[in-house]
C-alpha atoms as a PDB file:
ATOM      1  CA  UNK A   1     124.010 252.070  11.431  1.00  0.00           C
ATOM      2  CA  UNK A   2     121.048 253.269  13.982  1.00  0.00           C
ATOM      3  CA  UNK A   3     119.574 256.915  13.382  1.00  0.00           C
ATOM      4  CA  UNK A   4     121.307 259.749  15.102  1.00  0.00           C
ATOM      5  CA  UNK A   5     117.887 260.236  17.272  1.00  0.00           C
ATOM      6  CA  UNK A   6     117.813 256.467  18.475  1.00  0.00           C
ATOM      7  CA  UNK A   7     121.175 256.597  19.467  1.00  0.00           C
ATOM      8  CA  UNK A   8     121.280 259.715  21.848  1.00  0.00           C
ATOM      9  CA  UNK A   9     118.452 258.759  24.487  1.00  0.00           C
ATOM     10  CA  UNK A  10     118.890 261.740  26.600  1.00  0.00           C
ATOM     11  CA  UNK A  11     121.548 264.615  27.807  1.00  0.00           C
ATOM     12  CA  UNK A  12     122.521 264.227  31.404  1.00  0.00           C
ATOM     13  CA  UNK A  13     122.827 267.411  33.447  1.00  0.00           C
ATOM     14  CA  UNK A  14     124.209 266.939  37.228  1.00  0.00           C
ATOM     15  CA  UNK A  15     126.513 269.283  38.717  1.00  0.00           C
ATOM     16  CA  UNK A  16     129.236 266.996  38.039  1.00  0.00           C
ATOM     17  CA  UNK A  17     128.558 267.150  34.173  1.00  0.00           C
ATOM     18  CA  UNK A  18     128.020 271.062  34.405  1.00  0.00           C
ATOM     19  CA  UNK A  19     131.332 271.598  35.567  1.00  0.00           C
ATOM     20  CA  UNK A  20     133.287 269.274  32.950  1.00  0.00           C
ATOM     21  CA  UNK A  21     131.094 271.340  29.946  1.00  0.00           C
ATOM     22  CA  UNK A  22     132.519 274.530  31.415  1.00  0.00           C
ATOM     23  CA  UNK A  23     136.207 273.777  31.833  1.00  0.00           C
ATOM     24  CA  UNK A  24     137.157 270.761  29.586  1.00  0.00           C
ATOM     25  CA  UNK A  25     133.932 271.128  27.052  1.00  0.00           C
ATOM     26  CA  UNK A  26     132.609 267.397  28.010  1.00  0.00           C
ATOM     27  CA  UNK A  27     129.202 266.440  27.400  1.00  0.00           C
ATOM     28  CA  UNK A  28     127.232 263.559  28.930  1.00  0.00           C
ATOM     29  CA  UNK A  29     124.432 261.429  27.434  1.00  0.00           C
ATOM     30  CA  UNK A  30     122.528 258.555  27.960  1.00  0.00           C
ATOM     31  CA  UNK A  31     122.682 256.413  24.625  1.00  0.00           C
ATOM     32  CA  UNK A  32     121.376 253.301  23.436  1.00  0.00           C
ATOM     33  CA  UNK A  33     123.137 250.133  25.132  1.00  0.00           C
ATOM     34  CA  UNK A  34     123.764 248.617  21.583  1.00  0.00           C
ATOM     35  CA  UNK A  35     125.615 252.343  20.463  1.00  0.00           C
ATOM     36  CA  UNK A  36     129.261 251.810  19.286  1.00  0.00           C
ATOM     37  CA  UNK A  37     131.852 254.975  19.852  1.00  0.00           C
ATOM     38  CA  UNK A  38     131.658 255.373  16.142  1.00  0.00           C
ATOM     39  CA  UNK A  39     128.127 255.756  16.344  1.00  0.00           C
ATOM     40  CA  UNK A  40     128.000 258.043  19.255  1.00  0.00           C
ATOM     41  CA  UNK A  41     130.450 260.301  17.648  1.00  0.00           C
ATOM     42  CA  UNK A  42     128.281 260.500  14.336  1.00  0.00           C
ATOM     43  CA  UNK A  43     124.870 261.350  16.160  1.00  0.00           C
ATOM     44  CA  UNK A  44     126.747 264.242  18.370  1.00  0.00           C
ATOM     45  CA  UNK A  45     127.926 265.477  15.271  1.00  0.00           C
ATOM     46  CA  UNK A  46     125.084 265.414  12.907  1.00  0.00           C
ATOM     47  CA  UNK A  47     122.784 266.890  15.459  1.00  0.00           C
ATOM     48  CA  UNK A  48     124.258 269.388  17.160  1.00  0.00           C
ATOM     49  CA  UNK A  49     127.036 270.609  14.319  1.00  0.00           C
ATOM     50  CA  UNK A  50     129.944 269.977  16.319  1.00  0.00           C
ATOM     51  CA  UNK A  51     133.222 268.301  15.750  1.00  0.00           C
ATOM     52  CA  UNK A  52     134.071 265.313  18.292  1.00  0.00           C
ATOM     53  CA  UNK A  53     137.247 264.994  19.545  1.00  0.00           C
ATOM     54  CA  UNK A  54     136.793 261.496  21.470  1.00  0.00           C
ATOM     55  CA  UNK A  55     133.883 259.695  23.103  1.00  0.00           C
ATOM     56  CA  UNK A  56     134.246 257.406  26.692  1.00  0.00           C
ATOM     57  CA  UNK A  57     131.332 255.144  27.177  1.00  0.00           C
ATOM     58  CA  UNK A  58     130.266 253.680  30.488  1.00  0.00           C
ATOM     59  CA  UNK A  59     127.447 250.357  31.465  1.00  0.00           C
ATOM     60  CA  UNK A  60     125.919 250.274  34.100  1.00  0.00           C
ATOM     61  CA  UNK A  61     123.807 247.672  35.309  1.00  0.00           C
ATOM     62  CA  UNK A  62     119.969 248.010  36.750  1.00  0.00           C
ATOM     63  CA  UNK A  63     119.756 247.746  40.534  1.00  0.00           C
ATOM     64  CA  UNK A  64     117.983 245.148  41.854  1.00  0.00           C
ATOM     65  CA  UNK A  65     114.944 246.742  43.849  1.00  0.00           C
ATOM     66  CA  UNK A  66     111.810 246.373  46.456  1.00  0.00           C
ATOM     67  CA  UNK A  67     109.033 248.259  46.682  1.00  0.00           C
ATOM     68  CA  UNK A  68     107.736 249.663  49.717  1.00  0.00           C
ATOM     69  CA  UNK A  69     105.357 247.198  50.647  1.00  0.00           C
ATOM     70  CA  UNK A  70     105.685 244.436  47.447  1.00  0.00           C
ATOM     71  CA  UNK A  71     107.263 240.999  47.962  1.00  0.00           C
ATOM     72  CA  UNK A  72     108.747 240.306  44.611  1.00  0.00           C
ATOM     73  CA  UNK A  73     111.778 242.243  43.949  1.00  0.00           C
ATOM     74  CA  UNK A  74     112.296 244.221  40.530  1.00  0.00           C
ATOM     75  CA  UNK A  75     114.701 245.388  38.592  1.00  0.00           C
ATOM     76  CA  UNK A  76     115.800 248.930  37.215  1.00  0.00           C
ATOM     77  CA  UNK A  77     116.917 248.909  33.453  1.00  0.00           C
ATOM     78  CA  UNK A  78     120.410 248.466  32.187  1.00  0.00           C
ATOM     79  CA  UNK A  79     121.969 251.617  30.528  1.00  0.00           C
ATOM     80  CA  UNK A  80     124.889 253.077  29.164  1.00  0.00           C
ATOM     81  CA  UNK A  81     126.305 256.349  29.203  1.00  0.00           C
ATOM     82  CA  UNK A  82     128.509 258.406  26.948  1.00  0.00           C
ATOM     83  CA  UNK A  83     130.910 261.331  27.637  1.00  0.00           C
ATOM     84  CA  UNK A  84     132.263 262.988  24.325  1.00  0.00           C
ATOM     85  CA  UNK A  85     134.822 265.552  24.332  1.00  0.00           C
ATOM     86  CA  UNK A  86     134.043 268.170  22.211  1.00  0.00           C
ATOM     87  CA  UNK A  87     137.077 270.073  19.827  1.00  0.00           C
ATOM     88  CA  UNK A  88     138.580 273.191  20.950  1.00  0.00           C
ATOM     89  CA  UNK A  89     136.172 276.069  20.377  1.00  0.00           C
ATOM     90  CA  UNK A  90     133.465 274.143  20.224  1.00  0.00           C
ATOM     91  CA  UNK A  91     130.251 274.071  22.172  1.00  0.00           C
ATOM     92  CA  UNK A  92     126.368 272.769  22.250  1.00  0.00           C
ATOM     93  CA  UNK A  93     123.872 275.664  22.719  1.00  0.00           C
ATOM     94  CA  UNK A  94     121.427 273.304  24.035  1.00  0.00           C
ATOM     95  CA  UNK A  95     123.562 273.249  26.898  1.00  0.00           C
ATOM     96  CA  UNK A  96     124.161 277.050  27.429  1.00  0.00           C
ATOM     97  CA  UNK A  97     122.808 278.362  30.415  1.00  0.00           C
ATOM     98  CA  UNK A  98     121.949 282.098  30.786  1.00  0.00           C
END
């Protein structure tokens, strides 16, 4: 089993993701490809003190890019992402704006 703080790569806040914490207490994160739902679901918990109630996980695949004036193309990364659904009355300060 991977470390809580491996797993969990990074929260994702868009305007999309702002509104689901507010009215259906989602959360979005980018998380290590390899991650299992299991493992998502422990790291949330252990480091923010929160119960989970379910986790979705999404791939998505690295676009395949040019630079402005390069000849080779390159590629962005691979990476997955993870929405978890929080329990009722539950919440992750980190999150909280003022």
């Amino acid at each position: 089993m991977l470390d809580p703080r491996e797993v969990i790569r990074r929260p994702i806040v868009t305007e999309k993701t702002t509104a689901q914490q507010e009215a259906l207490r989602r959360y979005a994160f980018e998380v290590t490809p390899e991650a299992t739902k299991r493992e998502i679901a422990h790291a949330v918990e252990s480091l923010f003190s929160v119960r989970v109630e379910s986790v979705r996980t999404m791939r998505y695949r690295g676009k395949t890019r040019r630079a402005r004036f390069a000849r080779l193309p390159g590629r962005r990364p691979a990476w997955k992402k993870a929405v978890v659904t929080l329990a009722e009355g539950e919440s992750i300060p980190l999150f909280e704006t003022a």
